[in-house]
Protein backbone atom coordinates (compact mmCIF):
# COMPACT_ATOMS: atom_id res chain seq x y z
CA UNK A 1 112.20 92.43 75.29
CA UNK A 2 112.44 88.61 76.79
CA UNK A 3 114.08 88.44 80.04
CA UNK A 4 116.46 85.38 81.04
CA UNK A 5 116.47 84.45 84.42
CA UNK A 6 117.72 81.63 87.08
CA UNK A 7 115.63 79.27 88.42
CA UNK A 8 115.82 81.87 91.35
CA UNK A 9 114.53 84.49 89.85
CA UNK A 10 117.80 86.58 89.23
CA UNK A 11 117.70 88.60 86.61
CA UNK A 12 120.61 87.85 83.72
CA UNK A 13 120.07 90.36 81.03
CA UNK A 14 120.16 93.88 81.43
CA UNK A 15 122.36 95.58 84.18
CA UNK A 16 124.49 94.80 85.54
CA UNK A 17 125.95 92.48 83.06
CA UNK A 18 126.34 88.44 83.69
CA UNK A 19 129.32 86.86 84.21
CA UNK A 20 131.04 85.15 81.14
CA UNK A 21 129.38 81.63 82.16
CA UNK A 22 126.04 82.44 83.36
CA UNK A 23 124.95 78.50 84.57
CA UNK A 24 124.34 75.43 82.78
CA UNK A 25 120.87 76.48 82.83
CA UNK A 26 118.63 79.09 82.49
CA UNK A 27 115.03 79.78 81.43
CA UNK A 28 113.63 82.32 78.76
CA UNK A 29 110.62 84.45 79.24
CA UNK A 30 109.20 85.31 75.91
CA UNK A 31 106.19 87.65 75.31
CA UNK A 32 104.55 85.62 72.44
CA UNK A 33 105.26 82.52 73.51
CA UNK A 34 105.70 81.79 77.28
CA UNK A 35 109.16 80.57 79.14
CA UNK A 36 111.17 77.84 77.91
CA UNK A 37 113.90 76.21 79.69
CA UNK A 38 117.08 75.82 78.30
CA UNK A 39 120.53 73.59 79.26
CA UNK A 40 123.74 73.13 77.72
CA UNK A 41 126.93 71.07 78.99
CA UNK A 42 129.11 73.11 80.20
CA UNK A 43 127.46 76.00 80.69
CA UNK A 44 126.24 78.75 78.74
CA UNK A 45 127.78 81.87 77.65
CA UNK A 46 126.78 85.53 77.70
CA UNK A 47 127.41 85.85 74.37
CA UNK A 48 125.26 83.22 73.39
CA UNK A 49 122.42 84.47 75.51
CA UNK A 50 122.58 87.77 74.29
CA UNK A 51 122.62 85.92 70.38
CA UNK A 52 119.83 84.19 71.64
CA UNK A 53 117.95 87.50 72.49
CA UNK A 54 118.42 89.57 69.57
CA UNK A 55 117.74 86.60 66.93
CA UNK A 56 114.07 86.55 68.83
CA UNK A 57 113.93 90.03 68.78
CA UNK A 58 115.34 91.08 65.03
CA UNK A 59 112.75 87.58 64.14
CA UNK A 60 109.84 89.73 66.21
CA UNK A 61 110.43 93.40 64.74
CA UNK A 62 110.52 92.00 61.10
CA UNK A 63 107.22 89.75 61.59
CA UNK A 64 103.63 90.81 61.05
CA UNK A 65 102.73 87.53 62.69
CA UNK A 66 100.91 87.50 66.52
CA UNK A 67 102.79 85.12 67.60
CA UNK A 68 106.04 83.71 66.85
CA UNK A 69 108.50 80.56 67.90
CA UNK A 70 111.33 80.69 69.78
CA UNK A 71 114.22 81.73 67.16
CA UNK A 72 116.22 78.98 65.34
CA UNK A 73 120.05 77.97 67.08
CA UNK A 74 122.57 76.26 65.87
CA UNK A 75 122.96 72.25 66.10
CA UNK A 76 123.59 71.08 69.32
CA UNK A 77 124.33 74.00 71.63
CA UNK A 78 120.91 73.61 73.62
CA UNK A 79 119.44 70.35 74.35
CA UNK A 80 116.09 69.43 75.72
CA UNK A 81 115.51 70.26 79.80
CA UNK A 82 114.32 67.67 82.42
CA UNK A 83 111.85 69.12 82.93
CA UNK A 84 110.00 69.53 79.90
CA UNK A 85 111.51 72.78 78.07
CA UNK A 86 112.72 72.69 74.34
CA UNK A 87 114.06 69.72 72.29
CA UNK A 88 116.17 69.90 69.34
CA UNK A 89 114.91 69.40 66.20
CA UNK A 90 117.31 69.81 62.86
CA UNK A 91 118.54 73.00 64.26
CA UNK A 92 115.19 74.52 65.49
CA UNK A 93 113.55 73.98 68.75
CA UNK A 94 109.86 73.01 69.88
CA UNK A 95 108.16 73.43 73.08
CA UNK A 96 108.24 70.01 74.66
CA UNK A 97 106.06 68.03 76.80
CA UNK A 98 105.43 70.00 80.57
CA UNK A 99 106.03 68.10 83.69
CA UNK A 100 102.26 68.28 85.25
CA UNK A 101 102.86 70.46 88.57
CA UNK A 102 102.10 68.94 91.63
CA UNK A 103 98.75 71.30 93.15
CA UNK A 104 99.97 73.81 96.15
CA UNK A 105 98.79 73.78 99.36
CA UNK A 106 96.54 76.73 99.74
CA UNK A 107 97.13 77.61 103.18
CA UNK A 108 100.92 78.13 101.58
CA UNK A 109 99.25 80.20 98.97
CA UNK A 110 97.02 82.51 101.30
CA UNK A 111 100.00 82.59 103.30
CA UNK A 112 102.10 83.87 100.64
CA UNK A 113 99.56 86.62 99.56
CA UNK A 114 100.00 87.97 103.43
CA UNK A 115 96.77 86.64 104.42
CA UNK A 116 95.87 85.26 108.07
CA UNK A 117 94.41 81.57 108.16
CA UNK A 118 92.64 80.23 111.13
CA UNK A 119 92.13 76.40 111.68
CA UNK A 120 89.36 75.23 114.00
CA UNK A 121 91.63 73.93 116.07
CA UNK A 122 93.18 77.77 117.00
CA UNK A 123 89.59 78.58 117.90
CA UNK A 124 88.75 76.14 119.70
CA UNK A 125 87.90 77.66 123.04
CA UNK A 126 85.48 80.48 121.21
CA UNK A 127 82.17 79.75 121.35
CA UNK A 128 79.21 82.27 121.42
CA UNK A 129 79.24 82.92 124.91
CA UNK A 130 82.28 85.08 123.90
CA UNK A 131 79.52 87.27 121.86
CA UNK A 132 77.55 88.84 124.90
CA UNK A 133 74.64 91.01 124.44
CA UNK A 134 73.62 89.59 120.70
CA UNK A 135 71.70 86.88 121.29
CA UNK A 136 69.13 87.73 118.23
CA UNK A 137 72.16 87.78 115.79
CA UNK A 138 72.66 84.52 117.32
CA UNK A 139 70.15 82.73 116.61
CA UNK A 140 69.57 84.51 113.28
CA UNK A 141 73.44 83.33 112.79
CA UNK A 142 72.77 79.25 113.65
CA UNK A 143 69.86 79.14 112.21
CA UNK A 144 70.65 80.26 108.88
CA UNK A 145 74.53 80.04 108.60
CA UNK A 146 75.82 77.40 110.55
CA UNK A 147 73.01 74.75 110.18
CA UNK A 148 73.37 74.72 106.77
CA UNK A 149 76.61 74.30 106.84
CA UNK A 150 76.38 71.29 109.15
CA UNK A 151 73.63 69.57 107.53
CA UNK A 152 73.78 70.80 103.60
CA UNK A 153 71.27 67.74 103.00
CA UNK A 154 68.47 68.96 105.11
CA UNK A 155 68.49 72.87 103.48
CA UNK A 156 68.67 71.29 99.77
CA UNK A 157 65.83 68.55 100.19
CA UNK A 158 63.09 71.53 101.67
CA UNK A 159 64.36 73.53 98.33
CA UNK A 160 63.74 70.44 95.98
CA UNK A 161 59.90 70.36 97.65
CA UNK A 162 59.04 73.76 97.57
CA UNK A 163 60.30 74.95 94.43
CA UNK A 164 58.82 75.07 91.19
CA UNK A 165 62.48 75.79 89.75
CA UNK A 166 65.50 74.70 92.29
CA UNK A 167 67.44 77.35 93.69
CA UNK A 168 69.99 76.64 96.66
CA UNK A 169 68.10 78.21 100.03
CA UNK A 170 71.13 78.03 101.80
CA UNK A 171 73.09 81.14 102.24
CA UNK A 172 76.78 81.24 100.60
CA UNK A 173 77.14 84.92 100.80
CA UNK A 174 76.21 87.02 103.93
CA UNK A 175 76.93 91.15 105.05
CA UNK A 176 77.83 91.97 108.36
CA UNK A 177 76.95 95.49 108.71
CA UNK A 178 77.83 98.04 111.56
CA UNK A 179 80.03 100.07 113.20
CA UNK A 180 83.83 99.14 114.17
CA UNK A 181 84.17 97.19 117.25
CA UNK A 182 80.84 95.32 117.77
CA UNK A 183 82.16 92.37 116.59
CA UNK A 184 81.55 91.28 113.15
CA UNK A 185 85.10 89.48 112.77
CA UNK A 186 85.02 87.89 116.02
CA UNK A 187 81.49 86.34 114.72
CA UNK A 188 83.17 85.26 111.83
CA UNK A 189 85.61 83.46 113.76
CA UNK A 190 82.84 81.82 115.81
CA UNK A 191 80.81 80.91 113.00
CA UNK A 192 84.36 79.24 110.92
CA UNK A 193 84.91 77.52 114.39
CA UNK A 194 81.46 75.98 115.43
CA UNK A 195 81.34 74.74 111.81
CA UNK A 196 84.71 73.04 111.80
CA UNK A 197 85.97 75.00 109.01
CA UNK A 198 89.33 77.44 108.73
CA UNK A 199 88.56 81.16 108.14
CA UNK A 200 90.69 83.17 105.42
CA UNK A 201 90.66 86.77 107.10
CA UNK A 202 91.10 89.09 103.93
CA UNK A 203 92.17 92.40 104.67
CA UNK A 204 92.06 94.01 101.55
CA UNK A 205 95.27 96.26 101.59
CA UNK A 206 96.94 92.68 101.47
CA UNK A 207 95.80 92.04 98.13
CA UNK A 208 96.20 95.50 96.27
CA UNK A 209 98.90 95.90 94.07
CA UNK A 210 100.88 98.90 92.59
CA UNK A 211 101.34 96.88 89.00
CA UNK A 212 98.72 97.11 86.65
CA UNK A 213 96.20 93.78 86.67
CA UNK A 214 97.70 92.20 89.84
CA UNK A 215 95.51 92.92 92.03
CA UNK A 216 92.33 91.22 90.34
CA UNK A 217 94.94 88.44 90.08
CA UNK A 218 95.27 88.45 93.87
CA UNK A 219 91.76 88.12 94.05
CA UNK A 220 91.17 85.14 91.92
CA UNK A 221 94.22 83.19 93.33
CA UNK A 222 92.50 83.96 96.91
CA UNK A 223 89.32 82.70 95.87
CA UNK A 224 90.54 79.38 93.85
CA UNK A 225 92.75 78.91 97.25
CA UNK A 226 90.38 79.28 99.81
CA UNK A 227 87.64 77.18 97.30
CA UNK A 228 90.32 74.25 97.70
CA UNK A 229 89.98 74.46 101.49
CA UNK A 230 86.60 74.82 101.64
CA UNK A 231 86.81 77.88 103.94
CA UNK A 232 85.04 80.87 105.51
CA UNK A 233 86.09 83.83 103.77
CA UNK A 234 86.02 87.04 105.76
CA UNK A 235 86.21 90.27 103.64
CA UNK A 236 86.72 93.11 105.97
CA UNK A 237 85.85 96.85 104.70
CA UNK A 238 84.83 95.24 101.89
CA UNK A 239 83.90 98.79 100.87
CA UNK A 240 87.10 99.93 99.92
CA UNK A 241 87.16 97.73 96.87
CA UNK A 242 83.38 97.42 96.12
CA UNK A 243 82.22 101.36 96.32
CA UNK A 244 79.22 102.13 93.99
CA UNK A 245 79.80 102.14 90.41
CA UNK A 246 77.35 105.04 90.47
CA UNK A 247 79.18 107.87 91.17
CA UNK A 248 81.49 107.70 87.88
CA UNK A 249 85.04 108.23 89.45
CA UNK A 250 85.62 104.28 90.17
CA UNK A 251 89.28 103.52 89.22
CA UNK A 252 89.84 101.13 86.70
CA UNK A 253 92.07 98.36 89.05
CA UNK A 254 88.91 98.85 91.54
CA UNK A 255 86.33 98.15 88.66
CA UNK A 256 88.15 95.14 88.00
CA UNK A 257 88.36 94.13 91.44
CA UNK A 258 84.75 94.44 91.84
CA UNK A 259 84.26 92.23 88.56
CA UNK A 260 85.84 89.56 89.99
CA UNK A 261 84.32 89.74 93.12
CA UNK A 262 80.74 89.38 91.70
CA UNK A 263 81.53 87.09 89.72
CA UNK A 264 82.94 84.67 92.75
CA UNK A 265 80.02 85.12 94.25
CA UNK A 266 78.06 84.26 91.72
CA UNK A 267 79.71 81.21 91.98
CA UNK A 268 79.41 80.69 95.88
CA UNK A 269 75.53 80.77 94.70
CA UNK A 270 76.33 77.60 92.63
CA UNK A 271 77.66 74.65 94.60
CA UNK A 272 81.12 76.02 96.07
CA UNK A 273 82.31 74.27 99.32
CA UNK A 274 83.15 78.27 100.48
CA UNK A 275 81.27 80.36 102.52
CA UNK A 276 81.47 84.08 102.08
CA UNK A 277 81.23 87.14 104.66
CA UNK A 278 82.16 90.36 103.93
CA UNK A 279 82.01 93.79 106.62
CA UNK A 280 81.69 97.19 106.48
CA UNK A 281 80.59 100.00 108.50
CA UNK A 282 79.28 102.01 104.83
CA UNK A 283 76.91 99.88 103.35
CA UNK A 284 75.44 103.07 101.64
CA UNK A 285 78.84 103.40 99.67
CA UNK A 286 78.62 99.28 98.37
CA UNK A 287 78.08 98.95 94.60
CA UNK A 288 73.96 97.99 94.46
CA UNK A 289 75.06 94.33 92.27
CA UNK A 290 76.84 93.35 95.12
CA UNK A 291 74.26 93.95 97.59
CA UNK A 292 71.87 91.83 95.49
CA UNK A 293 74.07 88.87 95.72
CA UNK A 294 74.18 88.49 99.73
CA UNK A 295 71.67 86.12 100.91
CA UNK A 296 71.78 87.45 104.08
CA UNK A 297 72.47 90.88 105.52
CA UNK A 298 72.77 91.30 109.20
CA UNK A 299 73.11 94.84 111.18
CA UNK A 300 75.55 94.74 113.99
CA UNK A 301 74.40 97.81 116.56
CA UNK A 302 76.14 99.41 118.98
CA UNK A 303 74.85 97.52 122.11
CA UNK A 304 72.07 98.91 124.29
CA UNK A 305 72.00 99.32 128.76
CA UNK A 306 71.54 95.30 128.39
CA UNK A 307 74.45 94.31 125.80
CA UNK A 308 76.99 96.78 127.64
CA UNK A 309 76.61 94.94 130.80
CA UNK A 310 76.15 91.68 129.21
CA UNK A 311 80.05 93.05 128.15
CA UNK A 312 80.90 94.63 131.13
CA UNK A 313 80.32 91.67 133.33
CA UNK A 314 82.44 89.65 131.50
CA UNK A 315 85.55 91.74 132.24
CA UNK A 316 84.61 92.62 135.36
CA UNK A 317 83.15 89.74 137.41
CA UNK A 318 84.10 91.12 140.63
CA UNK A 319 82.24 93.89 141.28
CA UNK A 320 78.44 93.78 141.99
CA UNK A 321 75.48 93.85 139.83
CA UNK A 322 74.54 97.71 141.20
CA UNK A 323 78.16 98.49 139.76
CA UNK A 324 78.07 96.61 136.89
CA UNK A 325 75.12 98.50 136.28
CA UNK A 326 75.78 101.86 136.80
CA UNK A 327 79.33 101.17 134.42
CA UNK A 328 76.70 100.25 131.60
CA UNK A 329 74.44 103.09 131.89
CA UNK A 330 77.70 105.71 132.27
CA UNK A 331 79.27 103.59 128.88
CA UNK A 332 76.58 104.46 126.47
CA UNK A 333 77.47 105.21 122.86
CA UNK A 334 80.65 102.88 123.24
CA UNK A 335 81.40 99.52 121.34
CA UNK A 336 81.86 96.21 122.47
CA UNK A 337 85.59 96.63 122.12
CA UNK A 338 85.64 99.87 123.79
CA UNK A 339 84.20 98.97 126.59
CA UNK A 340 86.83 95.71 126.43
CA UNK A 341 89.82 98.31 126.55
CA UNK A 342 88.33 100.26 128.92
CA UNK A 343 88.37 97.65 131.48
CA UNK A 344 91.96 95.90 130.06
CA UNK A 345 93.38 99.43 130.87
CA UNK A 346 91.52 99.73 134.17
CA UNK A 347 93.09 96.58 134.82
CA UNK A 348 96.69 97.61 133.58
CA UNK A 349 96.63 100.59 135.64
CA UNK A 350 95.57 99.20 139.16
CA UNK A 351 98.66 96.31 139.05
CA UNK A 352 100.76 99.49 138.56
CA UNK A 353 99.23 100.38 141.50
CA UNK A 354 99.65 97.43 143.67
CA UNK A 355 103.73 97.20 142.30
CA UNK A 356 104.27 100.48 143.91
CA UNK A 357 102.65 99.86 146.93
CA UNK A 358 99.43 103.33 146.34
CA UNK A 359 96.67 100.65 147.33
CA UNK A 360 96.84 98.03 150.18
CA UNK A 361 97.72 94.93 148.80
CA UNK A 362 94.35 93.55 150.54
CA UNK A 363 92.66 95.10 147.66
CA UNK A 364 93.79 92.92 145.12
CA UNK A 365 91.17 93.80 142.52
CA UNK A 366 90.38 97.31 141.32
CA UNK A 367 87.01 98.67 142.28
CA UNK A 368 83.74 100.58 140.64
CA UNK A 369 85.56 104.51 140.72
CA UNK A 370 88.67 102.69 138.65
CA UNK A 371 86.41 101.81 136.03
CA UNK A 372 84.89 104.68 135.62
CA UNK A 373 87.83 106.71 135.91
CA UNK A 374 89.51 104.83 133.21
CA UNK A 375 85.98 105.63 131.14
CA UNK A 376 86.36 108.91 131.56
CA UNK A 377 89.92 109.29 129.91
CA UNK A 378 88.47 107.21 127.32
CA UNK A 379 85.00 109.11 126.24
CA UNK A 380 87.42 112.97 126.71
CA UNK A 381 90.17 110.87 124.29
CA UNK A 382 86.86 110.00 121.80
CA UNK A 383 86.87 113.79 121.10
CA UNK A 384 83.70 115.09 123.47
CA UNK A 385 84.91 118.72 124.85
CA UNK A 386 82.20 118.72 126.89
CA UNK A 387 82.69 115.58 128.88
CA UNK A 388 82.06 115.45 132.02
CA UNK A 389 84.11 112.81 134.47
CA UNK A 390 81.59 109.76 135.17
CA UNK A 391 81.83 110.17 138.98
CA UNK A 392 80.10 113.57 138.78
CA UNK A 393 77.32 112.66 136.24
C-alpha cells in the first residue's frame, strides 16, 4: 500500500482521514518504484489522492510485472516539482532529474543515531598520566597505535621493504579485553586525543532496533559516518552483538549485525582513515572471525599492590606513602574505578562532616580510617558475607 506524506513526515492516508485540501504538495512513497514528489496549484484534494492510490494499486494487483510506473493521471492536474519529482508527459508521468543532495555532516548523523562524539579539543587535558598503574599497556599502546597514526608514512615504507607481498603493518582494528572499570574507554579517549582525532563512543543498545533490518542499517550509516570523519571508533561490549556463531541459537538481526561488522573491518584493513577499538569483558563468547581480524589484542587486568596505589595516590595526595600503602594492600580485588568511588565517596562524606560541625574544622581533609571505612561499605556492598571491616584486618 503507498503511503503519502508531508514533507514533515505526517502521515495523509489512512486514519484519521485528511482534510479536504491536503497541501499544494505532497510526496508518494511507492514500493516498486521509490517516492515521487508531486505539486498542483491550488492544492490537492483527498479525493484525488485517494484516486491516485487505488489507480497504482488496481495497476499493481492486475500486473505480473516486478516493477511498475507510477499510474497514469489526467492532463494537467500534477506538474513537475522543484525539486526534481515527476514531469508531465501526454498524460503520464516520468521520474525526473534528482536535485544532487548536499553530503551531511556526520557528527549530525552520529548525533542523530544517539551516539556520543568527542573532539580533541573536549579531551584536551587527558593525557596518560590519567592512566596510573599501566605503564606496559602504555607503551604497547604508543608504540603500536598512536605512532602509526601520527606518522602513517614511516609504518607503510618498513612494510614495502620487508614484504614479499604488501600488507598494511599498521593496526586498524584493536581488542581491549578485561574486566569493567580498569579503563579500556578512558584509553580510548586518550589514544583519540593524543592523536588529534574525535572518538565515536558506540554503545550498542543505541543502534539496535525493534524493526526488522534497521539495525544492520544503523551499523553501516555509523561506519560510512565516522569513515567521513576519520575517527576512533569505540565499540563497547562489543559482545552483545558479536557472540559466537558456534553455539547455533544466534538471532537472525544479530547475524546480520555481525556481517556487517566483519565486513567493516575488513575494510579498516584496507586503507580507511578510521581506527577501530572494540571492549569486552567475554572475549570467550566473541565469534572466532572477528577475533581474527584485530591486529592487536590487549588484556586490561585488574591492577596489582603497585597499580592500586599508583590509583590511590592520585585521589588521595594528602595522606602519606605508609597510608597510601596500607589503602592499596586492604583494596585488593577492586578496579581502577572502584577504588576512584571509593575515595569520591570518602570525600563526599567527610564535607558532610565538616558542614555539621562532627570534625574540627582544622582538619580540613579526611584521614587514613575514612578511607578505609568508606572501603569497607564498599567490599560488604560487592556481596562478601564474610567481610571483615579494614581497620580490624
Amino acid at each position: 500500500q503507498p503511503t503519502a506524506r508531508h514533507p514533515g513526515d505526517v502521515p495523509l492516508a489512512g486514519n484519521p482521514p485528511p482534510p479536504p485540501t491536503l497541501s499544494r504538495g505532497f510526496a508518494l512513497s511507492f514500493p516498486t518504484c521509490g517516492v515521487v514528489t508531486l505539486l498542483k496549484d491550488g492544492g490537492i484534494t483527498r479525493r484525488e489522492v485517494q484516486a491516485l492510490v487505488a489507480a497504482y494499486t488496481a495497476a499493481l494487483a492486475h500486473s505480473m510485472l516486478p516493477l511498475l510506473p507510477p499510474p497514469t493521471l489526467p492532463p494537467g492536474v500534477f506538474h513537475q516539482a522543484p525539486s526534481g519529482g515527476l514531469r508531465e508527459r501526454g498524460g503520464a508521468f516520468a521520474t525526473g532529474p534528482k536535485r544532487p543532495q548536499q553530503p551531511e555532516d556526520p557528527v549530525k548523523q552520529l548525533h542523530d543515531l544517539g551516539l556520543e562524539v568527542y573532539e580533541p579539543s573536549q579531551d584536551g587535558k587527558l593525557g596518560w598520566d590519567s592512566l596510573a598503574g599501566y605503564e606496559s599497556l602504555v607503551d604497547e599502546i604508543e608504540n603500536s597505535v598512536v605512532m602509526s597514526l601520527r606518522d602513517p608514512e614511516r609504518f607503510e615504507a618498513v612494510a614495502h621493504k620487508t614484504r614479499a607481498r604488501y600488507e598494511s603493518n599498521r593496526p586498524r582494528a584493536v581488542l581491549f579485553e578485561g574486566p569493567p572499570g580498569t579503563g579500556k574507554t578512558l584509553t580510548a579517549r586518550i589514544l583519540a586525543s593524543t592523536c588529534g582525532k574525535p572518538m565515536v563512543h558506540v554503545k550498542t543498545e543505541k543502534l539496535l532496533s525493534k524493526w526488522y533490518g534497521e539495525a544492520s542499517k544503523n551499523f553501516s550509516a555509523m561506519f560510512d559516518a565516522c569513515e567521513a570523519l576519520g575517527a576512533v571508533v569505540f565499540i563497547d561490549e562489543v559482545d552483545a552483538l558479536a557472540t559466537s556463531r558456534d553455539s547455533g541459537d544466534m538471532h537472525e538481526a544479530t547475524r546480520r549485525i555481525l556481517s556487517v561488522l566483519l565486513q567493516r573491518v575488513e575494510g579498516f584493513e584496507q586503507g580507511s582513515k578510521s581506527t577501530l577499538i572494540c571492549a569486552t569483558n567475554r572475549r570467550s563468547d566473541l565469534d572466532s572471525a572477528l577475533l581474527s581480524r584485530f591486529d592487536l589484542q590487549l588484556r586490561f587486568d585488574l591492577p596489582n599492590d603497585t597499580a592500586r596505589l599508583a590509583v590511590f595516590q592520585r585521589y588521595a595526595k594528602q595522606l602519606p606513602e605508609d597510608d597510601a600503602r596500607a589503602f592499596a594492600s586492604a583494596a585488593a580485588g577492586l578496579s581502577c574505578r572502584d577504588i576512584k568511588e571509593v575515595c569520591e565517596h570518602t570525600e563526599r562524606r567527610w564535607v558532610a562532616k565538616l558542614i555539621r560541625k562532627e570534625v574540627p574544622d582544622a582538619q580540613e581533609l579526611p584521614p587514613l580510617k575514612e578511607y578505609l571505612h568508606s572501603l569497607d561499605q564498599r567490599l560488604k556492598a560487592g556481596g562478601d558475607p564474610d567481610a571483615k571491616p579494614i581497620h580490624e584486618v
